[in-house]
Protein backbone atom coordinates (compact mmCIF):
# COMPACT_ATOMS: atom_id res chain seq x y z
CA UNK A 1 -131.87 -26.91 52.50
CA UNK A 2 -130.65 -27.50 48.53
CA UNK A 3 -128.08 -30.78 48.30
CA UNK A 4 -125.28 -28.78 48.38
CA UNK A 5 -123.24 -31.40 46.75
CA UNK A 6 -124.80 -31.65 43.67
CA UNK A 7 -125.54 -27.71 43.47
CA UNK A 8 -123.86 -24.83 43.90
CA UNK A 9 -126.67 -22.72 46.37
CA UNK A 10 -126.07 -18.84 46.44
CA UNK A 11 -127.59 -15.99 47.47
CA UNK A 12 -127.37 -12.78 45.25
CA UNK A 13 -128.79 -9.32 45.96
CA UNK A 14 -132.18 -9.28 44.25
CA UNK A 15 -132.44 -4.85 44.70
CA UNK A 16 -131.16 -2.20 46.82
CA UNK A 17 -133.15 -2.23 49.92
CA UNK A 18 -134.67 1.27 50.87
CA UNK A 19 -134.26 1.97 54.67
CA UNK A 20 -133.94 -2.12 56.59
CA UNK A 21 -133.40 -4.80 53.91
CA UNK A 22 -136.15 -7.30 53.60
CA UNK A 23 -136.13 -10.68 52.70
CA UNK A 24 -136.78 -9.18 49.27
CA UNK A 25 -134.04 -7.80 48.75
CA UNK A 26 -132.23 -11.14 48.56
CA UNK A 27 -133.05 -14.34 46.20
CA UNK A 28 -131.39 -18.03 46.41
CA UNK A 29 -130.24 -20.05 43.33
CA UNK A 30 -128.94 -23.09 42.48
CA UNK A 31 -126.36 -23.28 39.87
CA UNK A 32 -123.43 -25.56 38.77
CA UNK A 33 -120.69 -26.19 41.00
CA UNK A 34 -117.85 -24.55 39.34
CA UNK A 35 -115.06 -26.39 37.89
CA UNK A 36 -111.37 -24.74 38.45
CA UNK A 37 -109.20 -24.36 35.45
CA UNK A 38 -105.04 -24.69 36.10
CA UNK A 39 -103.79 -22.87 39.38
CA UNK A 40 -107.18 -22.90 40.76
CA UNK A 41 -108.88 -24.78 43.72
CA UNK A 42 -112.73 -25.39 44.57
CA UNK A 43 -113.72 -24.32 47.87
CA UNK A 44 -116.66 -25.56 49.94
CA UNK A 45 -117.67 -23.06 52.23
CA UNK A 46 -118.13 -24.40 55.85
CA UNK A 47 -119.09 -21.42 57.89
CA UNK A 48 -120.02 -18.11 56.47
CA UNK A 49 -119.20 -14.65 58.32
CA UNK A 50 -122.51 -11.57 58.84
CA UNK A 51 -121.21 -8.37 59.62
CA UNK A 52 -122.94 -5.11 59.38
CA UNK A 53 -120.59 -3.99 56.75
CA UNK A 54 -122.47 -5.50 54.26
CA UNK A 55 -125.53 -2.93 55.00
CA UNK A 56 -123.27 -0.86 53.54
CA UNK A 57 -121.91 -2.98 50.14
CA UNK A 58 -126.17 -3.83 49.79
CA UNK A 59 -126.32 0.18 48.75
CA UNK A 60 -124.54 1.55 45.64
CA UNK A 61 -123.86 5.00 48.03
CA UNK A 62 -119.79 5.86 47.69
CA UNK A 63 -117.78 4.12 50.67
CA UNK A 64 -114.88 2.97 51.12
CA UNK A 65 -115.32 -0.43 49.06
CA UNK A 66 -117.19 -1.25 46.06
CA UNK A 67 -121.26 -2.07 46.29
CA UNK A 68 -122.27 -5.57 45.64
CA UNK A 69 -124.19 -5.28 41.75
CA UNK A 70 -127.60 -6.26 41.78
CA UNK A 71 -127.46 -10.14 40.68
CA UNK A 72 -124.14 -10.86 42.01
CA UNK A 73 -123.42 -12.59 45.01
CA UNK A 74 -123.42 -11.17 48.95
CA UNK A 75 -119.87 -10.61 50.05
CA UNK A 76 -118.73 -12.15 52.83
CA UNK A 77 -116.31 -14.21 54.38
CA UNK A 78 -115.87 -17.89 54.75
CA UNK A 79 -113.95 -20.52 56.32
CA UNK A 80 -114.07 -23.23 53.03
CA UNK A 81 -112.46 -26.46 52.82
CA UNK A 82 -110.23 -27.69 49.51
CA UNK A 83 -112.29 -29.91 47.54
CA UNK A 84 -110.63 -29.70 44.37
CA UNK A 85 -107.19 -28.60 43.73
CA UNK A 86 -105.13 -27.77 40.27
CA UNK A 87 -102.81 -25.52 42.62
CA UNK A 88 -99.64 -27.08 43.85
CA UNK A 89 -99.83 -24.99 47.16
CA UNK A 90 -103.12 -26.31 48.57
CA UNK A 91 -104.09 -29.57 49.26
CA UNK A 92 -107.71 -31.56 49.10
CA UNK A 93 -109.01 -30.82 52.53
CA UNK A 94 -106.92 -27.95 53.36
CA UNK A 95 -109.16 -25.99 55.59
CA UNK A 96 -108.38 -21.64 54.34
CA UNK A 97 -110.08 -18.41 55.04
CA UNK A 98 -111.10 -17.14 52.17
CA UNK A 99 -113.81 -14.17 51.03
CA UNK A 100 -116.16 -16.30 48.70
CA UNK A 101 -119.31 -14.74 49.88
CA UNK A 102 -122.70 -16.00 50.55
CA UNK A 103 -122.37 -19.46 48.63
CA UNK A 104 -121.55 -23.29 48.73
CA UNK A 105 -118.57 -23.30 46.60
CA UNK A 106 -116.62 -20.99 45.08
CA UNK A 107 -112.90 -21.02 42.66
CA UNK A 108 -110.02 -19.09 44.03
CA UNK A 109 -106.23 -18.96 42.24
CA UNK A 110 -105.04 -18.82 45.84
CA UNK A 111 -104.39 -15.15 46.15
CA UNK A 112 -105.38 -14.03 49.60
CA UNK A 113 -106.56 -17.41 51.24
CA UNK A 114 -104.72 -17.66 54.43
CA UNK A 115 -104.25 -21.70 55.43
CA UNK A 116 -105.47 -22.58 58.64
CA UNK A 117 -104.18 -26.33 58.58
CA UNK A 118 -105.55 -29.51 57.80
CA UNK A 119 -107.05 -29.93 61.27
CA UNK A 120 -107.67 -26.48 63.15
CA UNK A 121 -109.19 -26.65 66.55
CA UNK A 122 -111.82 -24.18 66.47
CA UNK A 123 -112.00 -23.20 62.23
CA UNK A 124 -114.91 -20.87 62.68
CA UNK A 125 -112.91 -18.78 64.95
CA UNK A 126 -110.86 -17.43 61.96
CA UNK A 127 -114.34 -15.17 61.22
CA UNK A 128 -114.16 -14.03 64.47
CA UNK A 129 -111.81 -13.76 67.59
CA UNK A 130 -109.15 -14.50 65.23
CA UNK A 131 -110.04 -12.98 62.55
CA UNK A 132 -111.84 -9.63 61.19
CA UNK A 133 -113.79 -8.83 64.62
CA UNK A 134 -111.00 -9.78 66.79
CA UNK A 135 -108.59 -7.27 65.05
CA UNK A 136 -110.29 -4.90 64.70
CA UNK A 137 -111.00 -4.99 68.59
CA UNK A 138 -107.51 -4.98 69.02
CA UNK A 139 -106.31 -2.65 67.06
CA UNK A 140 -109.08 -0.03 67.49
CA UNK A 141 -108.29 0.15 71.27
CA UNK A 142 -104.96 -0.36 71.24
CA UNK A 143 -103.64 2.05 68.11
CA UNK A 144 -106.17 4.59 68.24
CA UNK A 145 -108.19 4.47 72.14
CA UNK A 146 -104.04 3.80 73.59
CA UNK A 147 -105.94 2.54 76.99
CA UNK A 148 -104.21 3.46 80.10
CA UNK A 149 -103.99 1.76 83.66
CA UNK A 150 -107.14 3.22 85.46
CA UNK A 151 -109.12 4.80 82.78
CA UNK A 152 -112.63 4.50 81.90
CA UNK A 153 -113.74 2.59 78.76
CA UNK A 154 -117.05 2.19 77.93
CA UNK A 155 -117.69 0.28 75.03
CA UNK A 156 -120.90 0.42 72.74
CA UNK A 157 -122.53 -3.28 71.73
CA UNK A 158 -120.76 -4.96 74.16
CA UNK A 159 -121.83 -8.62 73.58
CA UNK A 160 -121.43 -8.15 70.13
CA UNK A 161 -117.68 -9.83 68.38
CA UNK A 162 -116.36 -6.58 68.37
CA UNK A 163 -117.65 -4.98 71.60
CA UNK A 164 -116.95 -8.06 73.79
CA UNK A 165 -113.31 -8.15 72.76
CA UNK A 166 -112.76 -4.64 73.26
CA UNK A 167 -113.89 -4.78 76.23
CA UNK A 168 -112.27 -7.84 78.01
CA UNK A 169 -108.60 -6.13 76.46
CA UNK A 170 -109.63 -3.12 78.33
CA UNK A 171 -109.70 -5.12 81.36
CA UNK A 172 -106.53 -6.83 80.74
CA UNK A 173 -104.80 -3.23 80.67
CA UNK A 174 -106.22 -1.95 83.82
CA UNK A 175 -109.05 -0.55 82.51
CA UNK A 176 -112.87 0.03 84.73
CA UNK A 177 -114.74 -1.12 81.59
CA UNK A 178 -118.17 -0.02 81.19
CA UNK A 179 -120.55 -2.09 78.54
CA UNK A 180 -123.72 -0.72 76.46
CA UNK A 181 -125.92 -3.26 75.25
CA UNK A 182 -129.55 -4.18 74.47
CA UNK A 183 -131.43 -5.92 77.57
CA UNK A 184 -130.80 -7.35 80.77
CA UNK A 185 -129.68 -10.81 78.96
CA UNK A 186 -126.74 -9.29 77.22
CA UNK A 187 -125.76 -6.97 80.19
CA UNK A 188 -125.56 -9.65 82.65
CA UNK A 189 -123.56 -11.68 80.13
CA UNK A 190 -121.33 -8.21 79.96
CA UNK A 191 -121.02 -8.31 83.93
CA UNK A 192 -120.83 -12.22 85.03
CA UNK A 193 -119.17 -13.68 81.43
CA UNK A 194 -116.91 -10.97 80.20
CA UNK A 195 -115.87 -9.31 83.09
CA UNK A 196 -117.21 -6.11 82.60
CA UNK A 197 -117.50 -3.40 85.75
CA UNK A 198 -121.06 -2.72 84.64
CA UNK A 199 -122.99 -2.87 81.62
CA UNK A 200 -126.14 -0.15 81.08
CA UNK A 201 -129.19 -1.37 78.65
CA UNK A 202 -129.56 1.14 76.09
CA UNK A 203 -133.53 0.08 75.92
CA UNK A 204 -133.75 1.39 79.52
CA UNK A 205 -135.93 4.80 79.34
CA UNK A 206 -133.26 6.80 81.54
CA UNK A 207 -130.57 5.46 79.88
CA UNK A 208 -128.80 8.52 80.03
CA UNK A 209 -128.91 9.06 83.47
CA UNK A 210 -127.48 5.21 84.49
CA UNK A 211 -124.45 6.14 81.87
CA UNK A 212 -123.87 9.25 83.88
CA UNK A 213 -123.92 7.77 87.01
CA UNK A 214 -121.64 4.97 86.46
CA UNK A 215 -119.36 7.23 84.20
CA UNK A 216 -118.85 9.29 87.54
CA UNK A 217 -115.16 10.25 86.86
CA UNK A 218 -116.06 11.37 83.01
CA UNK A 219 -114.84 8.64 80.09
CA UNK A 220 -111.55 8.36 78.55
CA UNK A 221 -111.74 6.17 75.96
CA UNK A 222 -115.09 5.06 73.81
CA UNK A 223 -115.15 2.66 71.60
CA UNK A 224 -117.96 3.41 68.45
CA UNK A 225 -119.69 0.98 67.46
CA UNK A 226 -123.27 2.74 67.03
CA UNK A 227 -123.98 6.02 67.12
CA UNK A 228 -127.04 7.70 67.62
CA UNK A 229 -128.86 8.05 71.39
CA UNK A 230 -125.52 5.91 72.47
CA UNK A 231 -122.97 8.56 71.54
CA UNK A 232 -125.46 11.54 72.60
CA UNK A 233 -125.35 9.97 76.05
CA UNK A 234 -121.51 9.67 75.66
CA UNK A 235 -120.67 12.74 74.68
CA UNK A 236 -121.16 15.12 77.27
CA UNK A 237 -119.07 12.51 79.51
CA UNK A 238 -116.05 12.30 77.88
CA UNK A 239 -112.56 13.80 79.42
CA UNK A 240 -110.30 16.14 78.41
CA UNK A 241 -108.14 14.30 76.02
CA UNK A 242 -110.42 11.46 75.38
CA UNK A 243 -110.46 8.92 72.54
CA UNK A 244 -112.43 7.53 70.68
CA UNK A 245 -112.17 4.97 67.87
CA UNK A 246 -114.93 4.79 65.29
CA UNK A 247 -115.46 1.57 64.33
CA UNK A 248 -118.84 1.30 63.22
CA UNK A 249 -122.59 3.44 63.24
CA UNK A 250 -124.75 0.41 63.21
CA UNK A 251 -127.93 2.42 64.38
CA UNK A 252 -127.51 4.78 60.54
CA UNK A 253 -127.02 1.67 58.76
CA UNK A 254 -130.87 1.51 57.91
CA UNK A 255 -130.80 5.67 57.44
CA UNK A 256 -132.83 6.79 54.48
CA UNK A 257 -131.99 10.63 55.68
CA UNK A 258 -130.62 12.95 58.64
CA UNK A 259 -132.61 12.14 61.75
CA UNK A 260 -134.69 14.72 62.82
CA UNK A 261 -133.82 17.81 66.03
CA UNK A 262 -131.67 20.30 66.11
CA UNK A 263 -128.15 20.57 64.44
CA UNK A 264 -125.12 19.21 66.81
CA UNK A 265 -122.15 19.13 64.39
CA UNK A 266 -120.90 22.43 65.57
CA UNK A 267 -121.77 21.26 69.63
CA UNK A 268 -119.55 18.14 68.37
CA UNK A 269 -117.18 20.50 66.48
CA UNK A 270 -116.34 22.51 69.89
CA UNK A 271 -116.04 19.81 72.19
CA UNK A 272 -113.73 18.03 70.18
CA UNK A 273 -111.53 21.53 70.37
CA UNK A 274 -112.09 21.90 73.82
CA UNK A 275 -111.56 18.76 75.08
CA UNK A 276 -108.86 18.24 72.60
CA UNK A 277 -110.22 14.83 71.65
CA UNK A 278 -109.51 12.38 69.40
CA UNK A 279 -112.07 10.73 66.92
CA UNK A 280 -110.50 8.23 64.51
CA UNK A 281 -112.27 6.04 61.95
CA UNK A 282 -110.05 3.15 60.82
CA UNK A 283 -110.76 0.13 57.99
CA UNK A 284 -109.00 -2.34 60.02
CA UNK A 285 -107.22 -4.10 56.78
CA UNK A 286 -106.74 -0.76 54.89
CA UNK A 287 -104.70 0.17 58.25
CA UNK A 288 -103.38 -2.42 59.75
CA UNK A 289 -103.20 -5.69 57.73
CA UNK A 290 -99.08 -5.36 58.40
CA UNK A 291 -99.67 -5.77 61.76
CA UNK A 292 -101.79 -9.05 62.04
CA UNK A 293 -99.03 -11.46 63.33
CA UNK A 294 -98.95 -9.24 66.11
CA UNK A 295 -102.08 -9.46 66.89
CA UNK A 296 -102.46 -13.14 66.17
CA UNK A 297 -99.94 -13.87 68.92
CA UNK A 298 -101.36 -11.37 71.51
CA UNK A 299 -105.13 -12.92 71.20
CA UNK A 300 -103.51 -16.79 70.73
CA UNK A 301 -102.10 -16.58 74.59
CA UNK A 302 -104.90 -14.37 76.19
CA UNK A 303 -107.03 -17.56 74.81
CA UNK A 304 -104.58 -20.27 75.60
CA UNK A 305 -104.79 -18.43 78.99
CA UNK A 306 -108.54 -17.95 79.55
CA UNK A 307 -108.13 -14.01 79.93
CA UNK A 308 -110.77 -13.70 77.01
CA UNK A 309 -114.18 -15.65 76.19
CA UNK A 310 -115.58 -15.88 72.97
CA UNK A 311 -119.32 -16.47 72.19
CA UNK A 312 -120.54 -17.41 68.80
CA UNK A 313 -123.92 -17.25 67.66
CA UNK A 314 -124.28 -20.24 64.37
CA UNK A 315 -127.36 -20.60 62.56
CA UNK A 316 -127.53 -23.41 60.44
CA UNK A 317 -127.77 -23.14 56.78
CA UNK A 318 -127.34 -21.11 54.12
CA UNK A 319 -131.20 -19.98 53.09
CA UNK A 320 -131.41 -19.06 57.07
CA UNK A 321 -128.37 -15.76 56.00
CA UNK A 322 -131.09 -13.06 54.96
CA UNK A 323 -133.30 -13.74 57.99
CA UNK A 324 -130.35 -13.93 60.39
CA UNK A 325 -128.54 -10.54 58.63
CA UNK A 326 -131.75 -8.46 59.03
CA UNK A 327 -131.78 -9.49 62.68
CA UNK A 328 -128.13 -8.55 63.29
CA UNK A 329 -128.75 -5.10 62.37
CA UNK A 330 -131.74 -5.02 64.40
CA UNK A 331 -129.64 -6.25 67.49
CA UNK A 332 -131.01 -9.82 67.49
CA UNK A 333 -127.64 -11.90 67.65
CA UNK A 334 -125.98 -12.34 70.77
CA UNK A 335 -122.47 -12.92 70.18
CA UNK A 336 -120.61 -13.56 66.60
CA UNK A 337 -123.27 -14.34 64.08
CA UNK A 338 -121.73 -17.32 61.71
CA UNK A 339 -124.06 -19.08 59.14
CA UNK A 340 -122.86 -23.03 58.83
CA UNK A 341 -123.46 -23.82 54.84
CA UNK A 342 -122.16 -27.19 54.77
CA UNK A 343 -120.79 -29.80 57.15
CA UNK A 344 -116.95 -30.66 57.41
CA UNK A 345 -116.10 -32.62 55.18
């Protein structure tokens, strides 16, 4: 790996990938380390966040947030320490989480880092439990799936940050969780680690069938984080005034068009009506940023009191990112996937 200290190392998107990225679609420089001018701070990146959003960012398709230009560097965020500082507010090993992407160092004028002390336990946390994956966990059940004592949850990806968090607050509210996930590894990490009531492998060839079984009393709250055969399975199952939170589709990430088979919008369409059920997409900081302290202090006890394990998944070094992004979207992580870039300082 490049000296980081004497070189700024980056990684900037080379083209737009067509279908899965490839290792093409990505190159790594070495530039300056940038100097910062009056109110600014340098940042050295510690530990670097991959989240299938950035499939989406990679492609210059409309969404919800701008695409990443071809040359410029992948988004992403970091948890960075203060190595330079011409800003009153922030001191020379300061740890923050900031959104500096997929580099060593980067300048920031302050606006929107959030300080995580001079000496925080667990600092990689902040890209995860505590942070973006966590939240959204939180908020997706709680705001839009409003679990209820008893009900069924079944939760797509559930050993992934998202999944695994959604699932172990179901269980805190009473819920008979039920997990999705890819192998017998994850699932019995679902089961023994997490808590889960059972966990089905979506690689299983009656897949369907298991779901149904275990779903015996119908489903009344899914959480979304994959589409495809996952939600066909689901779908039938779900209750009369289910819910379901859409948080992600990682399975269409890759989609170059509409998978093949016959039309079901308008079998969707009707069941929806029917059932009366409610489908909600959210952006978790679009929606709910005003509501992160609460949050914060929720997840901060159930951790303090055990009630939720967290599993991270760090690969070290910065030129390992492409590689370990290309297997997160192919299901390869097993908990949250965190690149380290440098060491603490």
């Amino acid at each position: 790996m490049t000296d980081t200290q004497n070189t700024n190392s980056r990684i900037v998107l080379a083209s737009r990938p067509v279908g899965a990225p490839t290792p093409d679609n990505f190159r790594l420089e070495d530039i300056e380390i940038p100097v910062p001018a009056d109110g600014e701070v340098l940042l050295r990146s510690v530990y670097l966040s991959l989240d299938p959003y950035m499939r989406g960012r990679m492609s210059d398709a409309k969404s919800y947030a701008d695409p990443v230009a071809v040359d410029d560097v992948m988004v992403g965020a970091t948890v960075c320490q203060v190595v330079e500082s011409n800003n009153p507010e922030f001191e020379i090993g300061e740890w923050v989480l900031a959104y500096t992407g997929w580099q060593s160092y980067g300048i920031s004028d302050g606006e929107g880092l959030l300080k995580l002390g001079k000496q925080p336990t667990a600092p990689s946390y902040a890209l995860g439990i505590m942070g973006m994956p966590g939240f959204t966990a939180y908020m997706g059940l709680l705001d839009i799936g409003q679990p209820k004592q008893g009900d069924t949850l079944v939760v797509a990806a559930a050993t992934g940050p998202v999944g695994a968090t959604v699932g172990q607050i179901g269980k805190i509210k009473g819920c008979r969780v039920i997990g999705v996930a890819g192998g017998e590894e994850k699932c019995r990490y679902a089961k023994e680690v997490l808590g889960f009531d059972e966990c089905i492998d979506h690689k299983a060839a009656d897949f369907e069938q298991q779901l149904q079984a275990v779903c015996d009393k119908g489903i009344d709250v899914y959480f979304e984080n994959v589409g495809g055969k996952v939600f066909d399975a689901v779908l039938p199952l779900l209750n009369t005034g289910a819910r379901v939170p859409v948080c992600g589709l990682i399975s269409q990430y890759n989609a170059t068009s509409l998978p093949d088979g016959p039309d079901r919008l308008s079998m969707l369409m009707g069941t929806l009506l029917i059932k009366r059920i409610k489908m909600q997409g959210f952006i978790i900081f679009d929606d709910y940023a005003h509501r992160y302290n609460e949050f914060a202090q929720d997840m901060s006890q159930w951790l303090a009191e055990g009630k939720i394990q967290y599993r991270e998944h760090l690969v070290q070094g910065l030129d390992k990112a492409p590689e370990a992004f290309i297997g997160l979207l192919e299901g390869k992580n097993f908990g949250k996937l965190v690149i380290q870039v440098n060491q603490p300082l």
